[in-house]
Protein backbone atom coordinates (compact mmCIF):
# COMPACT_ATOMS: atom_id res chain seq x y z
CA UNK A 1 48.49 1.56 43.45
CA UNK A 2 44.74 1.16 45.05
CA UNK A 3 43.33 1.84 41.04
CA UNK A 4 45.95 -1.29 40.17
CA UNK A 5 44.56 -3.64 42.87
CA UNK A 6 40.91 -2.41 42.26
CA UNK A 7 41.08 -3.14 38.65
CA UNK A 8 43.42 -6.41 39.11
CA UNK A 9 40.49 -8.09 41.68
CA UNK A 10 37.78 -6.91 38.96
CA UNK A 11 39.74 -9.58 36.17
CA UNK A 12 40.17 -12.14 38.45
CA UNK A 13 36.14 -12.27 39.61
CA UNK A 14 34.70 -14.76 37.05
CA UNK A 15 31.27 -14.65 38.92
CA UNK A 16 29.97 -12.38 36.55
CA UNK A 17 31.69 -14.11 33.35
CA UNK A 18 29.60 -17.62 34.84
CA UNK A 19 26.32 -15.62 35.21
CA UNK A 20 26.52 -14.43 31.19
CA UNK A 21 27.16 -17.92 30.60
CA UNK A 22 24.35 -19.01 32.24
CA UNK A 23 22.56 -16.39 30.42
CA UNK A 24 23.74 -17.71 26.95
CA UNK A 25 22.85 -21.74 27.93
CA UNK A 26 19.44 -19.70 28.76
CA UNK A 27 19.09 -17.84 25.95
CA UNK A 28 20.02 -20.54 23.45
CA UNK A 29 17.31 -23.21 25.50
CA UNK A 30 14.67 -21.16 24.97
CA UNK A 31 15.61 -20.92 21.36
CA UNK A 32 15.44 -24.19 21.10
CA UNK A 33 12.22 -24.70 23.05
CA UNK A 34 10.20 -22.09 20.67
CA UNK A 35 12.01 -23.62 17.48
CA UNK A 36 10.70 -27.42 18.43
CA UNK A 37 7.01 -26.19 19.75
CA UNK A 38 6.51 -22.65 18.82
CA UNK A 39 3.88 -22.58 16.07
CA UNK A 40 1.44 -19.72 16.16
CA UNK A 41 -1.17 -22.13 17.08
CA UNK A 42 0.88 -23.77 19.47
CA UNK A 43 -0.52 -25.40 22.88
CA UNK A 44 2.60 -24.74 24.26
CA UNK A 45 2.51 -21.01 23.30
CA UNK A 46 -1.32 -20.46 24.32
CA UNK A 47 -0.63 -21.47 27.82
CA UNK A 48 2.17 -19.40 28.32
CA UNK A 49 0.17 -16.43 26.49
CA UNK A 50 -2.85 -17.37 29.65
CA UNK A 51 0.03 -17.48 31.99
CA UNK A 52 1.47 -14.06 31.65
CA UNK A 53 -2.10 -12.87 31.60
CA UNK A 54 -3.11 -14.27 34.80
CA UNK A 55 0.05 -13.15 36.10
CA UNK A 56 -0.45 -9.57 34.86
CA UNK A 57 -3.82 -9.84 36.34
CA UNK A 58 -2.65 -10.33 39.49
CA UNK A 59 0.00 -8.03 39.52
CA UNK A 60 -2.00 -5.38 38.24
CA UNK A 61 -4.84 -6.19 41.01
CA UNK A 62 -1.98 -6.35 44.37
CA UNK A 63 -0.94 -2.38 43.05
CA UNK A 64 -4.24 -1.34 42.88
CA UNK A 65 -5.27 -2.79 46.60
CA UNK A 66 -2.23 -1.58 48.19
């Protein structure tokens, strides 16, 4: 009886069926986003390669002062 109820309330929660939605809209944006200004010489692509290397920077920097 409890395994029934357990396993009926799991079906009925859709938060986790509207997060891999949101996951998919995500997924298929970004997609999109390289396809219209992802060239390998891209501006668009050259600041988010300096982004993720100031942010390693900086992550890498706060474990090593702690």
């Amino acid at each position: 009886m409890a395994m029934e109820y357990i396993s009926l309330k799991y079906v009925k929660d859709e938060r986790a069926v509207t997060a891999v939605e949101y996951a998919i809209i995500a997924v298929a944006l970004s997609a999109l986003i390289l396809a219209v200004f992802g060239g390998s010489d891209s501006v668009l692509r050259g600041a988010i390669d300096s982004a993720m290397t100031n942010i390693k920077a900086n992550m890498t920097s706060a474990n090593t002062s702690q």
